[in-house]
C-alpha atoms as a PDB file:
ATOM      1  CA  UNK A   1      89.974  73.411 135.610  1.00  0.00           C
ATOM      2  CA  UNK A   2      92.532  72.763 132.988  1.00  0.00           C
ATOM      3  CA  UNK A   3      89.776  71.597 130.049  1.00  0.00           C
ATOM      4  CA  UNK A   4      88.232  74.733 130.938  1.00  0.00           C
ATOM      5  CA  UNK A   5      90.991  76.960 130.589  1.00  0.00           C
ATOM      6  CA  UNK A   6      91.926  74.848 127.394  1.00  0.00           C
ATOM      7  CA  UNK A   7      87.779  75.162 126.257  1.00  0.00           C
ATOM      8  CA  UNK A   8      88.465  79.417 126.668  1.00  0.00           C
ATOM      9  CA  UNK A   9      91.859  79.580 125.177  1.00  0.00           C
ATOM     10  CA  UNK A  10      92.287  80.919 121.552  1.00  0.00           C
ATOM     11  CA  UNK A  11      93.479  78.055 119.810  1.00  0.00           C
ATOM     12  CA  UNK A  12      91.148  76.167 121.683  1.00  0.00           C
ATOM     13  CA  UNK A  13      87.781  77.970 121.205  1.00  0.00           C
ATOM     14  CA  UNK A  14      89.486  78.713 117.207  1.00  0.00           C
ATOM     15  CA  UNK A  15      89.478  74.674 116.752  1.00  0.00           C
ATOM     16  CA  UNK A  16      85.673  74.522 118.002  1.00  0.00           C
ATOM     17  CA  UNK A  17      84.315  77.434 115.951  1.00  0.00           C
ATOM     18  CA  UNK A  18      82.330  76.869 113.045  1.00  0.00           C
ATOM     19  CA  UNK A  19      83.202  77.640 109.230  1.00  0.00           C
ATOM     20  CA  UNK A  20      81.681  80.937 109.743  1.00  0.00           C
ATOM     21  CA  UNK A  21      83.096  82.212 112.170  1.00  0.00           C
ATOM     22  CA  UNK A  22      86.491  81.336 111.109  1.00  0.00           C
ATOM     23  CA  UNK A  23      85.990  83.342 107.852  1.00  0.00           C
ATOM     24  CA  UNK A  24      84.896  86.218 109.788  1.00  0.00           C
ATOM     25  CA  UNK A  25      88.343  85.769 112.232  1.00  0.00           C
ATOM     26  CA  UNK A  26      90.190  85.685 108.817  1.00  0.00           C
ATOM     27  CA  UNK A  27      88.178  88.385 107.291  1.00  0.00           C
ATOM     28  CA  UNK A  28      89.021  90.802 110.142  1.00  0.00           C
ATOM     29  CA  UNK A  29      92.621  89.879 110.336  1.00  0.00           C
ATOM     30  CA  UNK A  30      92.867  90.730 106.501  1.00  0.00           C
ATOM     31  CA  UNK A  31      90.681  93.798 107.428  1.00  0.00           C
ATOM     32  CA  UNK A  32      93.552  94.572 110.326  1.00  0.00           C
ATOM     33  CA  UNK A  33      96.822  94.059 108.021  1.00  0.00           C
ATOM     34  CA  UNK A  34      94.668  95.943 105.279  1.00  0.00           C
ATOM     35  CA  UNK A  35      94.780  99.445 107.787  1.00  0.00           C
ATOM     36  CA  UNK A  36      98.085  98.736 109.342  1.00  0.00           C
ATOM     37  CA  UNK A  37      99.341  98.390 106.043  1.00  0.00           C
ATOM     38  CA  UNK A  38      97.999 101.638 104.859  1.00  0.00           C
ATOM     39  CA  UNK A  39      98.517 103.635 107.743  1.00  0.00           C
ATOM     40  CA  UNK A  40     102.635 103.149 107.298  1.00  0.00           C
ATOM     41  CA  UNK A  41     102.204 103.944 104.081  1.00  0.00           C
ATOM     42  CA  UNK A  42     100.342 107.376 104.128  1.00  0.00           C
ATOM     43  CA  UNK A  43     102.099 108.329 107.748  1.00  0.00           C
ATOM     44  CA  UNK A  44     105.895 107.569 104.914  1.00  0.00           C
ATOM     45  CA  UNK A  45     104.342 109.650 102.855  1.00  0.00           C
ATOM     46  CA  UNK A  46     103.539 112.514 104.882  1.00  0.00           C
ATOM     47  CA  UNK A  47     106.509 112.700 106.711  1.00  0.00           C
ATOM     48  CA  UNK A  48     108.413 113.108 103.202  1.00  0.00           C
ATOM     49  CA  UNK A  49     105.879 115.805 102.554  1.00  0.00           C
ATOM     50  CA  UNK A  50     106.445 117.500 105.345  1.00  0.00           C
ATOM     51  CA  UNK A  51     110.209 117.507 105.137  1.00  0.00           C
ATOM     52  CA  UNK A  52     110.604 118.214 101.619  1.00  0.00           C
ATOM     53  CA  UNK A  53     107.882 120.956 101.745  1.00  0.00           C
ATOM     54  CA  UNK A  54     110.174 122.531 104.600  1.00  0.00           C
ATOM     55  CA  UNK A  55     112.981 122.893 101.986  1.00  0.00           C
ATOM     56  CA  UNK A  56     111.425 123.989  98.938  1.00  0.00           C
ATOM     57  CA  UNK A  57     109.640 126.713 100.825  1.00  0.00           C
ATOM     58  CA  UNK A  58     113.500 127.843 102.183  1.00  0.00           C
ATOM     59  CA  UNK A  59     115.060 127.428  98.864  1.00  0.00           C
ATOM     60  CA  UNK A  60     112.109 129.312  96.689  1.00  0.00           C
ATOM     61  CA  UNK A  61     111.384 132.138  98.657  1.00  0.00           C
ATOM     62  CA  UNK A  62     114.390 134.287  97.947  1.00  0.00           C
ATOM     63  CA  UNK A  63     114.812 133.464  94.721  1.00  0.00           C
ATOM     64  CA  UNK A  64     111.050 134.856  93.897  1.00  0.00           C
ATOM     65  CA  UNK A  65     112.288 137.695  96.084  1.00  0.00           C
ATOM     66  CA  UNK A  66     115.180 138.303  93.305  1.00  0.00           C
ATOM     67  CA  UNK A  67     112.456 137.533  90.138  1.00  0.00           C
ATOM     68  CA  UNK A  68     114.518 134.391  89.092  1.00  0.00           C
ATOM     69  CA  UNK A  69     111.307 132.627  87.841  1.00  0.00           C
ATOM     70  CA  UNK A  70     112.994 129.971  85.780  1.00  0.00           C
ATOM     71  CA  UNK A  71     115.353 129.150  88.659  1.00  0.00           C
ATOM     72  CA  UNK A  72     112.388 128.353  91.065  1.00  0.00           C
ATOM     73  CA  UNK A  73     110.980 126.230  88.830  1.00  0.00           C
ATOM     74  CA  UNK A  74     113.355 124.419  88.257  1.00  0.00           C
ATOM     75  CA  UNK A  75     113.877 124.254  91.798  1.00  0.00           C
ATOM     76  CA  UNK A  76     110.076 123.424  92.301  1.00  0.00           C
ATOM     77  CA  UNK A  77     110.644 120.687  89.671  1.00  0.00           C
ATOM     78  CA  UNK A  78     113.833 118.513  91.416  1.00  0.00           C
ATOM     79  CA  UNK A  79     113.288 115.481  92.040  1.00  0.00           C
ATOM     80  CA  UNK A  80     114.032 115.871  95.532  1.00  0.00           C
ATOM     81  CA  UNK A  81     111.062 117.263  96.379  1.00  0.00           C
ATOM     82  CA  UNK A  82     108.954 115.159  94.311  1.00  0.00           C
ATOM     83  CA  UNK A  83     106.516 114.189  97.516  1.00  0.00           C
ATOM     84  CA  UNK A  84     106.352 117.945  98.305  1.00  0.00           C
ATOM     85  CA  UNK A  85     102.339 119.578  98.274  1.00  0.00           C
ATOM     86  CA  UNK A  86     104.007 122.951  98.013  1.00  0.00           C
ATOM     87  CA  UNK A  87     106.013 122.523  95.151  1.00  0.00           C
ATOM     88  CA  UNK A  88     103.277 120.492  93.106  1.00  0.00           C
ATOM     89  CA  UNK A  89     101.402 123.940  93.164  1.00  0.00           C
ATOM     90  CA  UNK A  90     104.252 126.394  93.312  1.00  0.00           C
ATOM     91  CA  UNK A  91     105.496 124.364  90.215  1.00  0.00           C
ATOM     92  CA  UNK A  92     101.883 124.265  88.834  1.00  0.00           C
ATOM     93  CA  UNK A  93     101.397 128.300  89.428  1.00  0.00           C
ATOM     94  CA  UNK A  94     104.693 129.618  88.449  1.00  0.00           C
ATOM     95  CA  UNK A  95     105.058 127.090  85.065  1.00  0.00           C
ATOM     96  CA  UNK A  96     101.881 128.813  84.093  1.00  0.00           C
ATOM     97  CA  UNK A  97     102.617 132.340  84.490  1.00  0.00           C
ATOM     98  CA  UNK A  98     106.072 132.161  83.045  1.00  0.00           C
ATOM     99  CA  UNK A  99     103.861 130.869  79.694  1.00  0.00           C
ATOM    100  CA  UNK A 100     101.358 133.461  79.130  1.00  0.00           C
ATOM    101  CA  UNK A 101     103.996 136.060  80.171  1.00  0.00           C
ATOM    102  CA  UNK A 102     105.776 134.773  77.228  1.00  0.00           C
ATOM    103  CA  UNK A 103     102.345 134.857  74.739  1.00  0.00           C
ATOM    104  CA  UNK A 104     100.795 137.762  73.063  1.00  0.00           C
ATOM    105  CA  UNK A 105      97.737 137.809  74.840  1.00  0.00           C
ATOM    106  CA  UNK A 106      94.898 140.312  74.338  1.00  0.00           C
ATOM    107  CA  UNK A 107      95.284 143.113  76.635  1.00  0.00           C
ATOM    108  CA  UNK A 108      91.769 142.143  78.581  1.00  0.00           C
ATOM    109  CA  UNK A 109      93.816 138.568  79.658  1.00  0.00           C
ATOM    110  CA  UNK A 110      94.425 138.200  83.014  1.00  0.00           C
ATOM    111  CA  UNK A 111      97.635 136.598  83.616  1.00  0.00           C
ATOM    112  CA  UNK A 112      97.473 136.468  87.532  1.00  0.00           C
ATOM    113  CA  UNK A 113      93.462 135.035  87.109  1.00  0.00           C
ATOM    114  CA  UNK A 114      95.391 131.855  84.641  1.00  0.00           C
ATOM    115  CA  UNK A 115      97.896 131.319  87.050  1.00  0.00           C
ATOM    116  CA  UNK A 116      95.422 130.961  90.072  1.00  0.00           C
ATOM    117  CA  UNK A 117      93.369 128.328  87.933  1.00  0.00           C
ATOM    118  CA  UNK A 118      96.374 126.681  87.609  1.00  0.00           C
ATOM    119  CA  UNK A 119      96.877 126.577  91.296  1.00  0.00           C
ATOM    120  CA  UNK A 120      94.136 125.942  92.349  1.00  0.00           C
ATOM    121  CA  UNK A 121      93.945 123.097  89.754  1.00  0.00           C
ATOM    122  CA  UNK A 122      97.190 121.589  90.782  1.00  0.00           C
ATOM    123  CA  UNK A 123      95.760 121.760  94.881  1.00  0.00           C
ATOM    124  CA  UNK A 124      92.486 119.590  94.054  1.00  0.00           C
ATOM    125  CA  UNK A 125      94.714 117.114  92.734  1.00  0.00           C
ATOM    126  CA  UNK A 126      97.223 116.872  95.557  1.00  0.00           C
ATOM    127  CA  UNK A 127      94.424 117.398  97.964  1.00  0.00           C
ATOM    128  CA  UNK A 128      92.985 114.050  96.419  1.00  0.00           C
ATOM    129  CA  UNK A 129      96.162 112.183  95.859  1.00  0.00           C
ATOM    130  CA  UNK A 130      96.413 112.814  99.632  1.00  0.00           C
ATOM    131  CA  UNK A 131      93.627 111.447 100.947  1.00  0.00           C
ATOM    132  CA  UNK A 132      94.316 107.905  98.797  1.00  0.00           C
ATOM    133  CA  UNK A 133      93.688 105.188 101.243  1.00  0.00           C
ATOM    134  CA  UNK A 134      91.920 107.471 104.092  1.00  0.00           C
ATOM    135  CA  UNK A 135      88.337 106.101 102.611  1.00  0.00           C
ATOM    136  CA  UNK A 136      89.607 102.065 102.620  1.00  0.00           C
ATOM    137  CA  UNK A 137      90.207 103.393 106.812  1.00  0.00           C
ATOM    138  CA  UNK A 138      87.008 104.928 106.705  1.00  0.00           C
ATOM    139  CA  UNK A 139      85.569 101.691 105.329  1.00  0.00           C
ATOM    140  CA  UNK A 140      87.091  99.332 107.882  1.00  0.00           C
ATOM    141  CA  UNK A 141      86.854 101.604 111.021  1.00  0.00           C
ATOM    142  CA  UNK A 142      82.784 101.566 110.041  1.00  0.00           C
ATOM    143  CA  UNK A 143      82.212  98.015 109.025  1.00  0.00           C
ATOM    144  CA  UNK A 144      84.595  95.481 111.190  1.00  0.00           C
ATOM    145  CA  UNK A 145      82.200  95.775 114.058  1.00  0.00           C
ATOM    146  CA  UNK A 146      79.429  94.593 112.105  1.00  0.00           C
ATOM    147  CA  UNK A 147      81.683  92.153 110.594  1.00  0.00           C
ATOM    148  CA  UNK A 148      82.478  90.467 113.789  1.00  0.00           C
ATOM    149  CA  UNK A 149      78.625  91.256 114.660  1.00  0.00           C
ATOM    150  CA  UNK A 150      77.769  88.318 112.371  1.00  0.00           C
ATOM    151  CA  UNK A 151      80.241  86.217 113.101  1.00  0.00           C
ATOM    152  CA  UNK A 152      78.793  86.830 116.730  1.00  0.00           C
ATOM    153  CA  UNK A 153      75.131  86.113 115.709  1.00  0.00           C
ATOM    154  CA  UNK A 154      76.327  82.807 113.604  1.00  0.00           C
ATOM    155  CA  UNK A 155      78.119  81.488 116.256  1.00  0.00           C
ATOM    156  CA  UNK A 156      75.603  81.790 118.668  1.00  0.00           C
ATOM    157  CA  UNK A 157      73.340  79.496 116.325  1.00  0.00           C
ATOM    158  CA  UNK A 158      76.102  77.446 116.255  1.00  0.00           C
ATOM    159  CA  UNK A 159      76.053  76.748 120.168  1.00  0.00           C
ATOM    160  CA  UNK A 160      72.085  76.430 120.288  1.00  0.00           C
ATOM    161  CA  UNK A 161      72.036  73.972 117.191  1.00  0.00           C
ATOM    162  CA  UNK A 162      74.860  72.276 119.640  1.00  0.00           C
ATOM    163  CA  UNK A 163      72.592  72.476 122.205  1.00  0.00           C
ATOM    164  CA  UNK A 164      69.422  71.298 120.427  1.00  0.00           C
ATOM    165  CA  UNK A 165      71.391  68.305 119.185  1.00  0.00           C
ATOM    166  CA  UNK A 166      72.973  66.454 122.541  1.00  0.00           C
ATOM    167  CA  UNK A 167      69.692  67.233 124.534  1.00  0.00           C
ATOM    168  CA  UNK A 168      71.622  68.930 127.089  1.00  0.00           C
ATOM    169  CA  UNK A 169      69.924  72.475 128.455  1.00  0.00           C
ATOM    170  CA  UNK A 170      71.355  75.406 130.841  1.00  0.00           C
ATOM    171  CA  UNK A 171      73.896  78.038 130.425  1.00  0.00           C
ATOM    172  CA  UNK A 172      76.628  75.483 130.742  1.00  0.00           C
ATOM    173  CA  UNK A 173      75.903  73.969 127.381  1.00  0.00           C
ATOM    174  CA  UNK A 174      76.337  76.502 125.472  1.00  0.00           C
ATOM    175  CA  UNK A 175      78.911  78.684 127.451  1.00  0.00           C
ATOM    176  CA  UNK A 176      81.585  77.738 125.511  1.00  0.00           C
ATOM    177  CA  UNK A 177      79.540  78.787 122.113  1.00  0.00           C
ATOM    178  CA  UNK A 178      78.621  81.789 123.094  1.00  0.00           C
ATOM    179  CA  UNK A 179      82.035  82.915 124.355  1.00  0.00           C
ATOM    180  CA  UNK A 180      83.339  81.592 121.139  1.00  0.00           C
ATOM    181  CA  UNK A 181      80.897  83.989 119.256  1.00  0.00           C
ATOM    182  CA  UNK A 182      81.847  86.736 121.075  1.00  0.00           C
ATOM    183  CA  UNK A 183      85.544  87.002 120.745  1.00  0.00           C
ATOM    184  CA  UNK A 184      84.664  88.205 117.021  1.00  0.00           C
ATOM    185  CA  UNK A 185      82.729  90.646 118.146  1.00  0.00           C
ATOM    186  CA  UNK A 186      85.847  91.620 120.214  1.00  0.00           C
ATOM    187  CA  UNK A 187      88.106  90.907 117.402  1.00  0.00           C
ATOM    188  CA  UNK A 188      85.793  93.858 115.153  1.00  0.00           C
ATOM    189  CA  UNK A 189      86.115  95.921 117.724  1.00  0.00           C
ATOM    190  CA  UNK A 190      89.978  95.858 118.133  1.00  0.00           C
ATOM    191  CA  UNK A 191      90.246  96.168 114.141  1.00  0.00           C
ATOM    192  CA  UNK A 192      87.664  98.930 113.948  1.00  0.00           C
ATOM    193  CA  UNK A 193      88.793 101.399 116.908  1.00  0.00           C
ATOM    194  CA  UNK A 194      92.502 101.635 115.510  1.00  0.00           C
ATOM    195  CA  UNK A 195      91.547 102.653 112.394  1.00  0.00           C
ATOM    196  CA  UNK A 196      89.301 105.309 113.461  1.00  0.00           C
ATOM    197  CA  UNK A 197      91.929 106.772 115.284  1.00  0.00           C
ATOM    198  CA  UNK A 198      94.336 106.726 111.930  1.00  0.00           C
ATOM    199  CA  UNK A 199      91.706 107.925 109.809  1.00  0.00           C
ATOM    200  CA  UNK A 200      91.357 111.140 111.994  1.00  0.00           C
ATOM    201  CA  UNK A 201      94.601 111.410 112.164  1.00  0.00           C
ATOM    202  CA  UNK A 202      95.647 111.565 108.964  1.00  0.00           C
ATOM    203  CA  UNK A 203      92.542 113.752 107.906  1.00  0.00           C
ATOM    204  CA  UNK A 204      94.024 115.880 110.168  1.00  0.00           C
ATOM    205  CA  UNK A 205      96.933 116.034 108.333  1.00  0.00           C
ATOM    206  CA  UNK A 206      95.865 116.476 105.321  1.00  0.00           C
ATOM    207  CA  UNK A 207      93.670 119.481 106.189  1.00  0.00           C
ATOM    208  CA  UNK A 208      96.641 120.742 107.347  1.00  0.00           C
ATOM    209  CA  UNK A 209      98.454 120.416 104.228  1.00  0.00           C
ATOM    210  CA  UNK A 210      95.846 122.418 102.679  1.00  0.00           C
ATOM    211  CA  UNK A 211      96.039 124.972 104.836  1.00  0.00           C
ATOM    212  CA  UNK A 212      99.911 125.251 104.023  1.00  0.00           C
ATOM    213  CA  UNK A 213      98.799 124.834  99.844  1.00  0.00           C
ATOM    214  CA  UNK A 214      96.372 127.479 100.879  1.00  0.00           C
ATOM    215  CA  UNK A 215      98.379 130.039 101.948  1.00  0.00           C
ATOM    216  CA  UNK A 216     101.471 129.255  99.569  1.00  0.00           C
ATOM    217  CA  UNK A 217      98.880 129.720  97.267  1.00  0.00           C
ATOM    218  CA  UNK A 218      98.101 132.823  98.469  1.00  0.00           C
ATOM    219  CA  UNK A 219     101.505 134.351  98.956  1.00  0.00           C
ATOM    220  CA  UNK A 220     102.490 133.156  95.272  1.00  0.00           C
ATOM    221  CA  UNK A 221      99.296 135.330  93.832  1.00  0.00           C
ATOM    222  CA  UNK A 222     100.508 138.434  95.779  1.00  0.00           C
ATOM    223  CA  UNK A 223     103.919 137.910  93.393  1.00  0.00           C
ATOM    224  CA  UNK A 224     102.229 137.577  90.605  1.00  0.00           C
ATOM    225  CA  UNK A 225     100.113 140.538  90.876  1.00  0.00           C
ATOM    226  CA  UNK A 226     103.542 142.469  92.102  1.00  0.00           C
ATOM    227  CA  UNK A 227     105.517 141.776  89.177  1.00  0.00           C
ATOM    228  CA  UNK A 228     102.354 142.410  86.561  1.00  0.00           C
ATOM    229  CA  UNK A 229     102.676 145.832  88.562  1.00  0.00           C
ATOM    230  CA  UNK A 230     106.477 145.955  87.966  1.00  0.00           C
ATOM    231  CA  UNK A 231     106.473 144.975  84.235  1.00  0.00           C
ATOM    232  CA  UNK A 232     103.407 147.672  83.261  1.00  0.00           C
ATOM    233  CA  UNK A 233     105.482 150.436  85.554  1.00  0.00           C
ATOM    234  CA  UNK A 234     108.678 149.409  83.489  1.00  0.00           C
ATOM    235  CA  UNK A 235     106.607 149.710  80.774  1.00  0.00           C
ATOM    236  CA  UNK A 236     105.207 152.787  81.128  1.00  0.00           C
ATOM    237  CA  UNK A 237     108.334 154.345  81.811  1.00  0.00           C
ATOM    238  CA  UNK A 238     109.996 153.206  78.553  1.00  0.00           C
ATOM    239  CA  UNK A 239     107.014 154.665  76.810  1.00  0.00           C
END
């Protein structure tokens, strides 16, 4: 009873496996500490995103409400909120409005229509910087069961060539093989599963950041179209 147990045990069946299927075992476990790796990474980042977006949205709103432009960009600009999504494209938007208000422009120029380019410029490439490392999860969660597929298949050659060579026939023979090859099937699965789940996850997230860029977005075009509105009224009324 105690060979067997020592026969199943990890170390044990690990110092009967063949080349192969140690590669794949070491493959995976790079595979794991690849996604684990990543995940604390992006779920760092996001949290500072979320936090940081929390204050520049508190700090920019009501100085927009009193037309202090070059204060909120500045304030878009600190480094403090450097991880933020929504001052990346309140930065991006307001930077480029306060520049063609400042140009002579021919009168058929849309100021607000620049600024939303801008925007929605600056919201692709957060969007993207986002998502860095969500396709490497995508990657792993797809092929680690396939990984420890072959190391599967290879190590059940292994146990019949075992077989073939001593003569000896019957399950017995080539239990131990067989459960060998299948712990890296297991060992797929447990790396593969995980990072599903965090790739979902954090997709989640990061639609949901869009839909906060989206309507920031949105609410910063409604200013800019107010204050064109303002500035011709002023206008007019000089004239």
């Amino acid at each position: 009873m105690d060979g067997m147990n020592s026969n199943f045990s990890l170390l044990g069946m690990w110092s009967t496996m063949n080349w192969v299927a140690k590669g794949v075992v070491v493959v995976l476990a790079l595979m794991s500490i690849w996604s684990l790796t990543i995940a604390i990474e992006r779920l760092i980042r996001f949290q500072k995103a979320k936090r940081e977006s929390l204050g520049i949205a508190l700090g920019v709103t009501p100085l927009l409400k009193q037309h202090k432009l070059e204060e909120a960009i500045t304030l878009a600009s600190d480094k403090r909120y450097r991880h933020s999504h929504l001052a990346r494209v309140l930065r991006a938007g307001l930077t480029e409005f306060q520049y063609e208000s400042t140009q002579t422009l021919p009168d058929d120029f849309d100021i607000v229509a620049s600024g939303q380019r801008a925007i929605e410029r600056e919201s692709l490439m957060t969007t993207a910087e986002m998502k860095k490392g969500l396709g490497n999860l995508a990657t792993i969660s797809t092929t680690a069961p396939f990984v420890g597929l072959f190391g599967t298949v290879a190590g059940i050659i292994h146990a019949f060539q075992g077989m073939a060579i001593s003569g000896s026939g019957g399950l017995g023979a080539v239990s131990a093989g067989i459960a060998e090859a299948l712990v890296t099937t297991a060992f797929g699965l447990f790396v593969a599963i995980p990072a599903v789940w965090l790739y979902n996850y954090f997709l989640n997230k990061v639609e949901r950041f869009q839909v906060e860029m989206s309507n920031s977005s949105s609410q910063l075009i409604d200013y800019f179209i107010k204050n064109e509105a303002r500035v011709r009224a002023g206008t007019a009324a000089v004239r």
